[in-house]
N, C-alpha and C. Protein backbone atom coordinates (compact mmCIF):
# COMPACT_ATOMS: atom_id res chain seq x y z
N UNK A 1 -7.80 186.62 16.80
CA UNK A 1 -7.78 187.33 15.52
C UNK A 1 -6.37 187.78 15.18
N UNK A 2 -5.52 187.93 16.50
CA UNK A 2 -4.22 188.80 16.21
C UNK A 2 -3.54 187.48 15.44
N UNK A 3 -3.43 186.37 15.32
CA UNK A 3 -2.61 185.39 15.56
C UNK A 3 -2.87 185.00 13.87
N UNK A 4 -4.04 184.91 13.16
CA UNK A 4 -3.84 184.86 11.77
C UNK A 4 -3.61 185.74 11.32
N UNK A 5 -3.55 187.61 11.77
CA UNK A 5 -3.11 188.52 11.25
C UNK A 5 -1.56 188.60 11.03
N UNK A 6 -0.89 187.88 12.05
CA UNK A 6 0.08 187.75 12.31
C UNK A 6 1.07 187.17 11.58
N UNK A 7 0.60 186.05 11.21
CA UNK A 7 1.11 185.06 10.43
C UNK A 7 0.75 185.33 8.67
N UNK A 8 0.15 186.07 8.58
CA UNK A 8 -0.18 186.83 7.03
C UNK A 8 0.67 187.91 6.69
N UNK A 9 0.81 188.57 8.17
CA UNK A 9 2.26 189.47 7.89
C UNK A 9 3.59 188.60 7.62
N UNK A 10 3.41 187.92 8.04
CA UNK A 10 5.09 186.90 8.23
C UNK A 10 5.17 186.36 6.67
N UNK A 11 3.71 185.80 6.05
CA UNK A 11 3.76 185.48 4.93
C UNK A 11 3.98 186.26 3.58
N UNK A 12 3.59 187.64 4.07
CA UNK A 12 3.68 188.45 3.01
C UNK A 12 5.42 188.77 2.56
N UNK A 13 5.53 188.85 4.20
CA UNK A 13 7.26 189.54 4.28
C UNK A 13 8.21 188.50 3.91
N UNK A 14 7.53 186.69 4.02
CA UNK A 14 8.57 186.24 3.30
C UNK A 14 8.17 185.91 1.59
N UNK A 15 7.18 186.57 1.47
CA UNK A 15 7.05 185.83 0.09
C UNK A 15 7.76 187.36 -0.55
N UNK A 16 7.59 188.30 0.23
CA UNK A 16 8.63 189.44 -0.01
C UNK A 16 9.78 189.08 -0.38
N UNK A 17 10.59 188.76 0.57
CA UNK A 17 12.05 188.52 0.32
C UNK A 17 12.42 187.40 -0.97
N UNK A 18 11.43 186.49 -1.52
CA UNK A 18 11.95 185.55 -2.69
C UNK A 18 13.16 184.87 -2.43
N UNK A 19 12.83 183.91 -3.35
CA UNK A 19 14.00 182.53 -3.52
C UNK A 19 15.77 183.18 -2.95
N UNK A 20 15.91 184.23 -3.38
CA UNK A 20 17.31 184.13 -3.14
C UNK A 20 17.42 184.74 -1.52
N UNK A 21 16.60 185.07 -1.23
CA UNK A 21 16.73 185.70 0.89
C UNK A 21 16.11 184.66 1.65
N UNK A 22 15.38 183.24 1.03
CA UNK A 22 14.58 182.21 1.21
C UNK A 22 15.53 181.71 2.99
N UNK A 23 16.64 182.24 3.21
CA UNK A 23 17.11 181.90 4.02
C UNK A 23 16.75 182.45 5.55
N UNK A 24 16.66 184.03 5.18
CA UNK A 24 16.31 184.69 5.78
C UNK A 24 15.06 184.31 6.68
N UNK A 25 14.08 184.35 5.52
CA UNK A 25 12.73 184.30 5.46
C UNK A 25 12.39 182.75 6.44
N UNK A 26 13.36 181.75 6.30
CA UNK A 26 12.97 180.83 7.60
C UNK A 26 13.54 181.15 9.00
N UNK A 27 14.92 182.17 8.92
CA UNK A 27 14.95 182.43 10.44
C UNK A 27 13.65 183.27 10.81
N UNK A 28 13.04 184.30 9.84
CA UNK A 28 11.97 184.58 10.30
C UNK A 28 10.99 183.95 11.16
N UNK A 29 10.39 182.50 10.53
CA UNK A 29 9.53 182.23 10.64
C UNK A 29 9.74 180.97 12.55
N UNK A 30 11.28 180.93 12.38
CA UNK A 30 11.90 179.80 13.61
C UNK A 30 11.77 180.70 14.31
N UNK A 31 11.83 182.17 14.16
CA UNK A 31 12.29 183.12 15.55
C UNK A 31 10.29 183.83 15.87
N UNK A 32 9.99 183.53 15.21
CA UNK A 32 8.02 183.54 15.61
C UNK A 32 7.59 183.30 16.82
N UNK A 33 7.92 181.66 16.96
CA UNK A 33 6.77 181.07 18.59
C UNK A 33 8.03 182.10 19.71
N UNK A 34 9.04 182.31 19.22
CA UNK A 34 10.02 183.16 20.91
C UNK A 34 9.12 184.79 20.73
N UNK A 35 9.21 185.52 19.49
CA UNK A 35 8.46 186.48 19.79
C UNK A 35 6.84 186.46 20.51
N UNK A 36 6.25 185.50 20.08
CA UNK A 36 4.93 185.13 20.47
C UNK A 36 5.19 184.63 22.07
N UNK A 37 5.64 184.07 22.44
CA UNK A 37 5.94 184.06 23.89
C UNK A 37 6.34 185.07 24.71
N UNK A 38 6.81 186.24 24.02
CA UNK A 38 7.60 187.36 24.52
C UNK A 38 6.31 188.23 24.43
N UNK A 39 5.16 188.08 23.79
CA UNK A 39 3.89 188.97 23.71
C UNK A 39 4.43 190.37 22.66
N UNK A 40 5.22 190.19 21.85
CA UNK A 40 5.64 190.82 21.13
C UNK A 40 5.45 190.00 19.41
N UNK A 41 5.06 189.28 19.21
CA UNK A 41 4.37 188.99 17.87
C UNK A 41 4.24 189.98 17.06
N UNK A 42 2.99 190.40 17.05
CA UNK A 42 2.79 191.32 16.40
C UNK A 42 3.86 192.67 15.48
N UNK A 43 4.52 192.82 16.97
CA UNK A 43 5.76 193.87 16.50
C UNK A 43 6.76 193.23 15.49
N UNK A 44 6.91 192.00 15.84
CA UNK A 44 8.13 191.00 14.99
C UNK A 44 7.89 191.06 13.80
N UNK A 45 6.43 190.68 13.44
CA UNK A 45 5.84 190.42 12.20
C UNK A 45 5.85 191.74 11.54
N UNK A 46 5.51 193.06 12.07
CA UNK A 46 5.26 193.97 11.21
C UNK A 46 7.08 194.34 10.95
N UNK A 47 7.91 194.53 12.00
CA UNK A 47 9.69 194.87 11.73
C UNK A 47 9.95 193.95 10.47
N UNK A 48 9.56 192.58 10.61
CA UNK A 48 9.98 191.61 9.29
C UNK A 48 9.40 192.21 8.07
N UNK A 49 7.76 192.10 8.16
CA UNK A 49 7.36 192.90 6.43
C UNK A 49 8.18 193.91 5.95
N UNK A 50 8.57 195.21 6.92
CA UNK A 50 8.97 196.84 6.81
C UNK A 50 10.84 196.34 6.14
N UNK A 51 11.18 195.16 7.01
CA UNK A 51 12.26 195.06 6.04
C UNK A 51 12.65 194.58 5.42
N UNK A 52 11.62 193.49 5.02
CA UNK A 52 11.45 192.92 3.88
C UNK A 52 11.24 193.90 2.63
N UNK A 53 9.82 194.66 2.57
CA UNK A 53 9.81 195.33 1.65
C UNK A 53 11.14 196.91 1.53
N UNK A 54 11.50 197.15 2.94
CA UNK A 54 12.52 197.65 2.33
C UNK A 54 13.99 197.34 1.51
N UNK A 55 13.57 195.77 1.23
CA UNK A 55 14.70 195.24 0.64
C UNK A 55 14.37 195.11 -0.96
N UNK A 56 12.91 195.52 -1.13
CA UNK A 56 12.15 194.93 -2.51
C UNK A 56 12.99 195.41 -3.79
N UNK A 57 13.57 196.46 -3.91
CA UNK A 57 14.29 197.50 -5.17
C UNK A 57 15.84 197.35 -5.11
N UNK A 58 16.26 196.07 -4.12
CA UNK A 58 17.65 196.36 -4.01
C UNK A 58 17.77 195.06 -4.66
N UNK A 59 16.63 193.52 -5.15
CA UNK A 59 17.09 192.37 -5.55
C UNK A 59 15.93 192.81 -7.19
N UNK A 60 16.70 191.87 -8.18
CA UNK A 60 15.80 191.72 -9.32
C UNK A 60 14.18 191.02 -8.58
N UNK A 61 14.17 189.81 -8.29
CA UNK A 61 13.03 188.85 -7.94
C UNK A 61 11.92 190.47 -7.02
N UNK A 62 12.83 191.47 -6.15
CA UNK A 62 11.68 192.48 -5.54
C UNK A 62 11.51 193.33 -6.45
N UNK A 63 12.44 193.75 -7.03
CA UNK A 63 11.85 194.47 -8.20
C UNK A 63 10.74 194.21 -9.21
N UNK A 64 10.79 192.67 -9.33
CA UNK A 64 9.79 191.99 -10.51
C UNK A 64 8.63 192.08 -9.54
N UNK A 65 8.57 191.84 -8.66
CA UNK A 65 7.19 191.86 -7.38
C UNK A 65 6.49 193.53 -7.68
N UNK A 66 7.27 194.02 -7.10
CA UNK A 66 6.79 195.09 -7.36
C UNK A 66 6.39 195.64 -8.67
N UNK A 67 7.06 195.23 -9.83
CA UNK A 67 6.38 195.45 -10.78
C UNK A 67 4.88 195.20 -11.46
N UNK A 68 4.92 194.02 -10.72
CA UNK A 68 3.24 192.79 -10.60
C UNK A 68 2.68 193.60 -9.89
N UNK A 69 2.87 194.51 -9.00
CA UNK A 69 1.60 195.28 -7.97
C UNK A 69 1.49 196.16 -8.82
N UNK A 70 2.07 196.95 -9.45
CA UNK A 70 1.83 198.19 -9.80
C UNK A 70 0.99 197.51 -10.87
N UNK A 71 1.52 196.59 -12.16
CA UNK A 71 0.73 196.22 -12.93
C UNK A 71 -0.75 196.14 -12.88
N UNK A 72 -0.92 195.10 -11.72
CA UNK A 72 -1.69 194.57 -11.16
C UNK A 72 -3.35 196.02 -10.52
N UNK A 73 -2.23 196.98 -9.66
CA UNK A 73 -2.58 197.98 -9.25
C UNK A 73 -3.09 198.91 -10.10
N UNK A 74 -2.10 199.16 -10.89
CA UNK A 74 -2.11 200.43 -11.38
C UNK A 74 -2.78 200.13 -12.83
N UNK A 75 -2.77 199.23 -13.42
CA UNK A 75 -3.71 199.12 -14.61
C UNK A 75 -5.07 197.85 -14.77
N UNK A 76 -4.73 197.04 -14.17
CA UNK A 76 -5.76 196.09 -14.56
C UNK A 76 -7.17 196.28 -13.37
N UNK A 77 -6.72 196.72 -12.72
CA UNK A 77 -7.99 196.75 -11.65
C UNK A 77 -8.74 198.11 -12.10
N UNK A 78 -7.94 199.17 -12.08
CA UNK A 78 -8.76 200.38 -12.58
C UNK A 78 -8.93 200.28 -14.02
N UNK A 79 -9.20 199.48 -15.18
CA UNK A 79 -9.61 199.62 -16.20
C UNK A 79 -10.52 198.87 -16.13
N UNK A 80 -10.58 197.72 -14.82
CA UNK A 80 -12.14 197.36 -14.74
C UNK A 80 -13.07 197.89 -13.95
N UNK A 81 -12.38 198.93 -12.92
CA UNK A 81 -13.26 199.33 -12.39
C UNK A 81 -14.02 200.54 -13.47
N UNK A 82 -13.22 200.88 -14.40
CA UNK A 82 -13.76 201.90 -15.44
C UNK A 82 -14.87 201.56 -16.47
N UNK A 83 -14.48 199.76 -16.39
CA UNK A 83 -15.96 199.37 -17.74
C UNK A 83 -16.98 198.86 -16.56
N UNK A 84 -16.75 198.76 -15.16
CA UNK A 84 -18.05 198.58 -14.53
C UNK A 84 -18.87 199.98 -14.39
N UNK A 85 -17.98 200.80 -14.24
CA UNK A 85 -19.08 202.53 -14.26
C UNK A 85 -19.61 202.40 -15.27
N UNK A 86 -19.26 202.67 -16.49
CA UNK A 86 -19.01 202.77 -17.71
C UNK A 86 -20.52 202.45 -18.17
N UNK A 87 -20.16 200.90 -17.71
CA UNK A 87 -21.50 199.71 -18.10
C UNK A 87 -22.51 200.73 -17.38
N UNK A 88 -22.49 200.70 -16.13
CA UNK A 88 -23.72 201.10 -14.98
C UNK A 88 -24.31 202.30 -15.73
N UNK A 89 -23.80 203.21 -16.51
CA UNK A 89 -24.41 204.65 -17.46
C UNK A 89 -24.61 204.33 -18.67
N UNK A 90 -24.73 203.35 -18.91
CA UNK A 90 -25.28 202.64 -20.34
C UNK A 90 -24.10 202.37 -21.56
N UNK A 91 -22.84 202.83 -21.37
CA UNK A 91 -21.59 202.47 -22.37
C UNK A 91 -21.77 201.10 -22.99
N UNK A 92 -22.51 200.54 -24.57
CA UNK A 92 -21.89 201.53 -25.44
C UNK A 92 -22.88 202.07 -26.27
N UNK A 93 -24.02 201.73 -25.87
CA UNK A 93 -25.20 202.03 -26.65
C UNK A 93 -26.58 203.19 -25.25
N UNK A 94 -25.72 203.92 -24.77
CA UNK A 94 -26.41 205.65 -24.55
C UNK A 94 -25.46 205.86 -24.99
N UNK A 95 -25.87 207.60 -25.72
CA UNK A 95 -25.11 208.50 -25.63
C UNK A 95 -25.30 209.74 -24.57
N UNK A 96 -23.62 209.96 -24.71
CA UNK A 96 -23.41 211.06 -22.47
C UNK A 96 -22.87 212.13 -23.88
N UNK A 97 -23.72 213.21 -22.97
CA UNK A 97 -23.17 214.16 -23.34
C UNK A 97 -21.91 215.21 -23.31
N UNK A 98 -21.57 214.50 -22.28
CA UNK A 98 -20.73 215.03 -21.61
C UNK A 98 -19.04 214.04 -22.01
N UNK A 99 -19.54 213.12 -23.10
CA UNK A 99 -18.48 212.39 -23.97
C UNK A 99 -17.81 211.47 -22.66
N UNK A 100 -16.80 210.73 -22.57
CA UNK A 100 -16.18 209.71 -21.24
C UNK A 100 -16.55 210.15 -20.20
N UNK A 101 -16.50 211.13 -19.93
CA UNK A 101 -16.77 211.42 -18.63
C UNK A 101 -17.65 211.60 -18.31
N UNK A 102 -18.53 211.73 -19.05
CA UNK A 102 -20.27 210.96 -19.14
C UNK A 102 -20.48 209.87 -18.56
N UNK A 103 -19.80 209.29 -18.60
CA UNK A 103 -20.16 207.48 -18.42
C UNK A 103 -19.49 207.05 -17.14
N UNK A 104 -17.78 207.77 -17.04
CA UNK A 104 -17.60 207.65 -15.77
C UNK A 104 -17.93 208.27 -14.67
N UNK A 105 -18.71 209.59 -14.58
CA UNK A 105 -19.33 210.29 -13.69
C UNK A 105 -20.08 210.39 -13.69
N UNK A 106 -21.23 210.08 -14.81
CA UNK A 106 -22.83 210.37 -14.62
C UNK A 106 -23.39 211.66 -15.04
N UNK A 107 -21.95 212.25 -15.26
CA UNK A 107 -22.35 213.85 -15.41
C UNK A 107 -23.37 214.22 -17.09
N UNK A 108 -24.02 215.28 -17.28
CA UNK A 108 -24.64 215.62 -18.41
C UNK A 108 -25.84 214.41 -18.56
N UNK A 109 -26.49 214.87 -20.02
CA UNK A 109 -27.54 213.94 -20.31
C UNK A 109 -27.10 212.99 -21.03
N UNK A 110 -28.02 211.62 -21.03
CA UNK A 110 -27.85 210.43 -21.41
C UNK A 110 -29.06 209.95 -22.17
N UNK A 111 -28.46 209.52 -23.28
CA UNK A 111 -29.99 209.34 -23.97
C UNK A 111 -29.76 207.81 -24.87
N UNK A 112 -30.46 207.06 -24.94
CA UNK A 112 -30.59 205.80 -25.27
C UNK A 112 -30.12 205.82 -26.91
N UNK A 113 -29.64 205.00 -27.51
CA UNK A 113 -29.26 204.91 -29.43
C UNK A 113 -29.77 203.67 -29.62
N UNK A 114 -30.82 202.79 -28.75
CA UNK A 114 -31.36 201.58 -29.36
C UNK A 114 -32.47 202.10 -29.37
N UNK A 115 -33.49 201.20 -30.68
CA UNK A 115 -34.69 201.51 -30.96
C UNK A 115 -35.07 200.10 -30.23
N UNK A 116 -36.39 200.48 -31.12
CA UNK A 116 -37.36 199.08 -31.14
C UNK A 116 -36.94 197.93 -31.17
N UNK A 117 -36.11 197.57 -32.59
CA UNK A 117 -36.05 196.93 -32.91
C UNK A 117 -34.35 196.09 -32.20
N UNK A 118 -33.87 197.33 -31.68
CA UNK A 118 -31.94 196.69 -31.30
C UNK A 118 -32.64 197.21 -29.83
N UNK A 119 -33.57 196.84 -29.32
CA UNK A 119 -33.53 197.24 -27.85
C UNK A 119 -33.46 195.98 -27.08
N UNK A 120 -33.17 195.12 -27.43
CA UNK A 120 -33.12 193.23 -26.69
C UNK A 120 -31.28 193.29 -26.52
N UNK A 121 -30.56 193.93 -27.69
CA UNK A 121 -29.00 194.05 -27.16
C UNK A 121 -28.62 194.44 -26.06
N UNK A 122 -29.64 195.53 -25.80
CA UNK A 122 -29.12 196.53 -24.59
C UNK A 122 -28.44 195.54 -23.45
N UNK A 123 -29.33 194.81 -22.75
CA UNK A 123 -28.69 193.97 -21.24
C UNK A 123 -27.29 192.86 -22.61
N UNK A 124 -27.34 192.54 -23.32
CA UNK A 124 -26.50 191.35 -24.26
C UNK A 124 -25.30 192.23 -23.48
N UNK A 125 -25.04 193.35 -24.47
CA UNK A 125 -24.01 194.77 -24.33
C UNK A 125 -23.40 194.69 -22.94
N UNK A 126 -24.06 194.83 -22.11
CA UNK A 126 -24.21 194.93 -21.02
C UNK A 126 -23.43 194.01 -19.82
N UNK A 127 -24.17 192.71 -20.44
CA UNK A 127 -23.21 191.44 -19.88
C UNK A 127 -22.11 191.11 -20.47
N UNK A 128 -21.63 191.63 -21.59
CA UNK A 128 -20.22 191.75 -22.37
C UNK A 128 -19.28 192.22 -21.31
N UNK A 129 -19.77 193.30 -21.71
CA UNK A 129 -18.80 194.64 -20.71
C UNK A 129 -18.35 194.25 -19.29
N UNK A 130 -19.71 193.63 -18.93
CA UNK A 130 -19.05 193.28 -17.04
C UNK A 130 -18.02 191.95 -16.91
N UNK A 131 -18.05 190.71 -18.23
CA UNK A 131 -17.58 190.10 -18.33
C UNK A 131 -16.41 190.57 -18.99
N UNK A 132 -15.99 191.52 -19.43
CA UNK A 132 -14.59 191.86 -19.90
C UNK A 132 -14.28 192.59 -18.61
N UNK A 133 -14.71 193.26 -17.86
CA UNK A 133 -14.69 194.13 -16.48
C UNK A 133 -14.12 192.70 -15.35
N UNK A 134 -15.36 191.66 -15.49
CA UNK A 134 -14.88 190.56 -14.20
C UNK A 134 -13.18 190.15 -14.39
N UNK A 135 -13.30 189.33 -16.17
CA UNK A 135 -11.87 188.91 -16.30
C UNK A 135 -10.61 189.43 -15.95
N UNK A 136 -10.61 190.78 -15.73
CA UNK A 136 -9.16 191.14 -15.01
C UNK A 136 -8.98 190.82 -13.45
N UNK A 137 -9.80 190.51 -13.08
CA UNK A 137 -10.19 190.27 -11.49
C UNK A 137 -9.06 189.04 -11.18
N UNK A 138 -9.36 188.05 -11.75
CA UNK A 138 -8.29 186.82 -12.04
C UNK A 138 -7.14 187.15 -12.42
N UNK A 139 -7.61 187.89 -13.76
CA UNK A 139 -6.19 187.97 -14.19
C UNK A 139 -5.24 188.82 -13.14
N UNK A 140 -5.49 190.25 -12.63
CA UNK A 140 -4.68 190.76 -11.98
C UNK A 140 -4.04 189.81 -10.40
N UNK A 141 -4.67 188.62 -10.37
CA UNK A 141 -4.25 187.85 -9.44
C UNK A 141 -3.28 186.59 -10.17
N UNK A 142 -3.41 186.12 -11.05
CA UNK A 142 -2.58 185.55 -11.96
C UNK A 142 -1.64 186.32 -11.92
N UNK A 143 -1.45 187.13 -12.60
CA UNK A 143 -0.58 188.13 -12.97
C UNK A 143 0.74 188.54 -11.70
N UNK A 144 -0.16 188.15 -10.14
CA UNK A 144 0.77 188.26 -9.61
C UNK A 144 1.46 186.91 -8.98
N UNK A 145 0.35 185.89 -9.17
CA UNK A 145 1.10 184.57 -8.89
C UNK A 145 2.02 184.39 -9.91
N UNK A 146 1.93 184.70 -10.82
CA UNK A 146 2.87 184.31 -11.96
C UNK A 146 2.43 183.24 -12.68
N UNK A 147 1.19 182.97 -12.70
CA UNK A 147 0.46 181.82 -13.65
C UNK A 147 0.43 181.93 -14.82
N UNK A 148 1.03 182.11 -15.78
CA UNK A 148 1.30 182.38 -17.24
C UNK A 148 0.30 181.92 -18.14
N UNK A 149 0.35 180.43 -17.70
CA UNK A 149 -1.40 179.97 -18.33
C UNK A 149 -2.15 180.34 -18.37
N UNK A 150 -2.66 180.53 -16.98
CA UNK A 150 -3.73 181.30 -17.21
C UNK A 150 -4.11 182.74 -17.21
N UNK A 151 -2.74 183.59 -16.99
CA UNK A 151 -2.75 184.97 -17.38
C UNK A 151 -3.01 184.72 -19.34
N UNK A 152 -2.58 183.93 -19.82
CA UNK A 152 -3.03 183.91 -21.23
C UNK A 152 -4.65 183.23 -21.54
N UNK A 153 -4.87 182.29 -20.67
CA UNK A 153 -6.08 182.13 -20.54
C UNK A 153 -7.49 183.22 -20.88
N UNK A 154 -6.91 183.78 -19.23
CA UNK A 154 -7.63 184.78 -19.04
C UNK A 154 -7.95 186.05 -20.70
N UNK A 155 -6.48 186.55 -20.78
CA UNK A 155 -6.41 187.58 -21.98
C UNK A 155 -7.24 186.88 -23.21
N UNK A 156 -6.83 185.44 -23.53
CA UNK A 156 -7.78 185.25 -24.74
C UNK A 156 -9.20 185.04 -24.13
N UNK A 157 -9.74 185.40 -23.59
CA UNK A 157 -11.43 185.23 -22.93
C UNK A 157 -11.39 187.09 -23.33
N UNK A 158 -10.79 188.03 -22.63
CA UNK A 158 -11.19 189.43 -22.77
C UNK A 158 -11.07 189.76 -24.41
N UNK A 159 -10.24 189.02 -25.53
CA UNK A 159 -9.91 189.45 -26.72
C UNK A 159 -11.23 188.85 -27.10
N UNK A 160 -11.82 187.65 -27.10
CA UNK A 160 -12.43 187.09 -27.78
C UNK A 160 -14.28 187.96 -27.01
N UNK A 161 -13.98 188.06 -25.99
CA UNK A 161 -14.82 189.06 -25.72
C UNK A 161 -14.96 190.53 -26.10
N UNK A 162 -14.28 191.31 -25.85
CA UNK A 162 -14.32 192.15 -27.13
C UNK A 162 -14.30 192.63 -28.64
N UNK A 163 -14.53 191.59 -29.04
CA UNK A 163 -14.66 190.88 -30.35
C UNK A 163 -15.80 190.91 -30.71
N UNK A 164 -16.96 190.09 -29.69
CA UNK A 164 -17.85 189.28 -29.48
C UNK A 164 -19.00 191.00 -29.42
N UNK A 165 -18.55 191.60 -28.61
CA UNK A 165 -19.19 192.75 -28.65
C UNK A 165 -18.64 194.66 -29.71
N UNK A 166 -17.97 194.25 -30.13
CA UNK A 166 -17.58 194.77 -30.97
C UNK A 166 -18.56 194.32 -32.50
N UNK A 167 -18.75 193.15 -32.74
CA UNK A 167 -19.75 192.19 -33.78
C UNK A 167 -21.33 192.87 -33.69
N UNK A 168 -21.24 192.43 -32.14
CA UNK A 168 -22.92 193.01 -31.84
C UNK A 168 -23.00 194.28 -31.71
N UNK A 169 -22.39 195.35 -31.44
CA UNK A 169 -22.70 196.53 -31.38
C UNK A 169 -22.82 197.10 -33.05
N UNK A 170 -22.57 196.51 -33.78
CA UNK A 170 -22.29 196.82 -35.78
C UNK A 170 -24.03 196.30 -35.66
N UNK A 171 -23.79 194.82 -35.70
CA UNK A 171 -25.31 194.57 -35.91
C UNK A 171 -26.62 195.45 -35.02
N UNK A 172 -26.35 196.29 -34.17
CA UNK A 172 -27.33 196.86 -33.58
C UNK A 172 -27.46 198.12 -34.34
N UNK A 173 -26.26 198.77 -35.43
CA UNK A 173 -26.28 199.86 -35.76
C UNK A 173 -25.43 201.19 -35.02
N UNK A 174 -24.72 200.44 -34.22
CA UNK A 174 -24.74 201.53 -33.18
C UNK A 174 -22.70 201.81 -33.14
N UNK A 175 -22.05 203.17 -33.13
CA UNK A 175 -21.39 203.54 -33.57
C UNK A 175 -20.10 202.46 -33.24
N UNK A 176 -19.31 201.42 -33.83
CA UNK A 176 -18.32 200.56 -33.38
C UNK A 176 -17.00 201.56 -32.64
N UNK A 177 -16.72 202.76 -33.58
CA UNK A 177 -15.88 203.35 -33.14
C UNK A 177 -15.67 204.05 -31.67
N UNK A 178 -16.67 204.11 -30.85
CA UNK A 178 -16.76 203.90 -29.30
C UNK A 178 -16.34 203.22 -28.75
N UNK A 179 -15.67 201.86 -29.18
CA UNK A 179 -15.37 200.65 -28.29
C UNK A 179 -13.68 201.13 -29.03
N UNK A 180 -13.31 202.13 -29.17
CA UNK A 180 -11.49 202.28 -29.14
C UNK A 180 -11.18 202.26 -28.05
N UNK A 181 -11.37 203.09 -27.06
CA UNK A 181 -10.89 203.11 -25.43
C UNK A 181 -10.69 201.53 -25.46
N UNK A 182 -12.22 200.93 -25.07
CA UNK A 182 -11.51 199.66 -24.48
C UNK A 182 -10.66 198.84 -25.48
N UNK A 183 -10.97 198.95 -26.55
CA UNK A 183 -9.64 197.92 -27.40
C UNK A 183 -8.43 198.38 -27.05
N UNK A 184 -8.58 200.02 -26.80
CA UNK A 184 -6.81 200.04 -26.94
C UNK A 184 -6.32 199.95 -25.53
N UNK A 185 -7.63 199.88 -24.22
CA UNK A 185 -6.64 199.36 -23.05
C UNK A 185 -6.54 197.60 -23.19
N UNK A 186 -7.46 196.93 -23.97
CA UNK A 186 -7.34 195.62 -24.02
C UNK A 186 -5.25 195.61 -24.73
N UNK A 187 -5.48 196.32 -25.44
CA UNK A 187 -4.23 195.95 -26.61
C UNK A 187 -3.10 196.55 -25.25
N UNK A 188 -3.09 197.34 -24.63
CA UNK A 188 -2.20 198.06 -23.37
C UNK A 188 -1.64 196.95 -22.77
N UNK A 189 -3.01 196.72 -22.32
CA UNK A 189 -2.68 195.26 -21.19
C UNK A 189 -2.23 194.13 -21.59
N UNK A 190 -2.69 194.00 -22.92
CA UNK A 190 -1.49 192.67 -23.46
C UNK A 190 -0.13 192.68 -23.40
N UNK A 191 0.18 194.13 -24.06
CA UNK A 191 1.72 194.56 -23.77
C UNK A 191 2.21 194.16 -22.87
N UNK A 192 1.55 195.10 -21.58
CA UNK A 192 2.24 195.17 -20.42
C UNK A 192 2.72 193.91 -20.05
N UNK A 193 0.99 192.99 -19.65
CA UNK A 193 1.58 191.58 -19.16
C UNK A 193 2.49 190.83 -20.05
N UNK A 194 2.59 191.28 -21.26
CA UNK A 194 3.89 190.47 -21.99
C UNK A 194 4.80 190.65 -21.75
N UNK A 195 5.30 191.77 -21.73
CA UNK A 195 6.40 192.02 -20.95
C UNK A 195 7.20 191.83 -19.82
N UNK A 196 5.98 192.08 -19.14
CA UNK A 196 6.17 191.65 -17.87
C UNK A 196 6.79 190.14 -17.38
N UNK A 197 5.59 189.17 -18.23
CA UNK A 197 6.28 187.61 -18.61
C UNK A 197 7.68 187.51 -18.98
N UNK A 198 7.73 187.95 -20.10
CA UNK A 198 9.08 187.92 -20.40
C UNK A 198 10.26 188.54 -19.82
N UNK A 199 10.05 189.67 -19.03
CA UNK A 199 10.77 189.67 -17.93
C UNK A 199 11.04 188.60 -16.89
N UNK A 200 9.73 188.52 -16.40
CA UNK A 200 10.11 187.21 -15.59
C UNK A 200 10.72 185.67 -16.04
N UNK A 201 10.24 185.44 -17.10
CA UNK A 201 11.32 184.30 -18.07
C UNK A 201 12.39 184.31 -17.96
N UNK A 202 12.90 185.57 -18.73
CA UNK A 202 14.39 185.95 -19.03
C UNK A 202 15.09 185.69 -17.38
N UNK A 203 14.88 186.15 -16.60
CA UNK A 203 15.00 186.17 -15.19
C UNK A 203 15.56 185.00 -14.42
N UNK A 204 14.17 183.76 -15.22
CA UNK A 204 14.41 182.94 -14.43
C UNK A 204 15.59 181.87 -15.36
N UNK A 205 15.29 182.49 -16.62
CA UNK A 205 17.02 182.06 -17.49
C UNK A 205 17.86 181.97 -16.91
N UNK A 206 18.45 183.19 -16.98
CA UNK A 206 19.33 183.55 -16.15
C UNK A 206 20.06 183.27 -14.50
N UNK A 207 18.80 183.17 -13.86
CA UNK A 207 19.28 182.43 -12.30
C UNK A 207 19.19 181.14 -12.64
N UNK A 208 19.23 180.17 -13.18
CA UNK A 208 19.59 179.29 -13.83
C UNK A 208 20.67 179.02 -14.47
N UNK A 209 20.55 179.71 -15.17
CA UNK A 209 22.26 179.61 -15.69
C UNK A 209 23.09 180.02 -14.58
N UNK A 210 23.20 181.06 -13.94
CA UNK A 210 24.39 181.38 -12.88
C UNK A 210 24.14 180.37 -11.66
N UNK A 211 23.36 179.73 -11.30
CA UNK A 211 23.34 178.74 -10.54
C UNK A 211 24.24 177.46 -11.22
């Protein structure tokens, strides 16, 4: 077990260091089978990640990495983990009394806004939401491979999905102006990852040209 753990550290720490320490990153990997014979593996691999990533903020390429985690981290995963609660307390057709934090905690009462007649939307609604919830799943992994395609891929599936349920929640009667949160983290996250792209573009302009 130690021995693929091992080698996942080695991989992380060189995909750490990027194209321009790429040098580094193979004495790493030549100086491996001597640590592994020395029964010291393990230690090698974790000293390489620790200074690898302590090198991440001192090159552009670790800086852009790190920017993809946090992205990655810090917004696309928790805004889906927010429309899977969300969904699970009935968002967007109960009303919580207790307004967002209704929906993300469960807290206060919850009371249904479909009748008779719009009560077949309810699960429709439902499978919207988890499918705008799944799509960042990819995407925040795109996002850090740097797949541009299909980080745009992905985004036009969540636009055209919130669209899609934005349409049906009008035809059910039921208040559209509830679905702002998620449009305006949909519209967030476009930003960000645009930016982000175009950071990385400009980037790779540039080491191009100075090459």
């Amino acid at each position: 077990m130690s021995a693929p753990f091992v080698r996942l550290l080695l991989a992380l720490a060189v995909r750490s260091l990027g194209t321009r320490h790429a040098a580094w990153g193979a004495a790493m990997l030549a100086e491996q089978p001597a640590a592994a014979a020395d029964g010291r593996s393990l230690r090698f691999a974790l000293g390489c990640l620790i200074g690898a990533w302590r090198m991440l903020p001192r090159h552009g390429e670790g800086r852009r990495l790190l920017a993809g985690y946090a992205l990655a981290l810090g917004l696309l995963l928790p805004v889906a983990a927010m429309l899977v609660v969300a969904t699970l307390f009935g968002f967007p057709f109960v009303a919580a009394s207790d307004g967002l934090g209704g929906f993300l905690t469960g807290s206060g009462t919850h009371v249904s806004l479909l009748n008779a007649g719009t009560r077949s939307t309810g699960p429709v609604l439902a499978v919207l939401l988890l499918a705008l919830a799944g799509c960042h799943l990819p995407l925040a992994w795109w996002v850090l491979d740097r797949n541009w395609a299909r980080v745009a891929t992905a985004m036009r599936f969540g636009a055209a999905t919130i669209t899609t349920l934005a349409l049906l929640t009008a035809c059910a009667m039921l208040d559209v102006t509830t679905l702002l949160l998620p449009v305006a983290a949909v519209v967030a996250e476009l930003a960000a990852v645009s930016i982000f792209a175009w950071w990385h573009h400009a980037a790779r302009e540039d080491f191009g040209t100075a090459s």
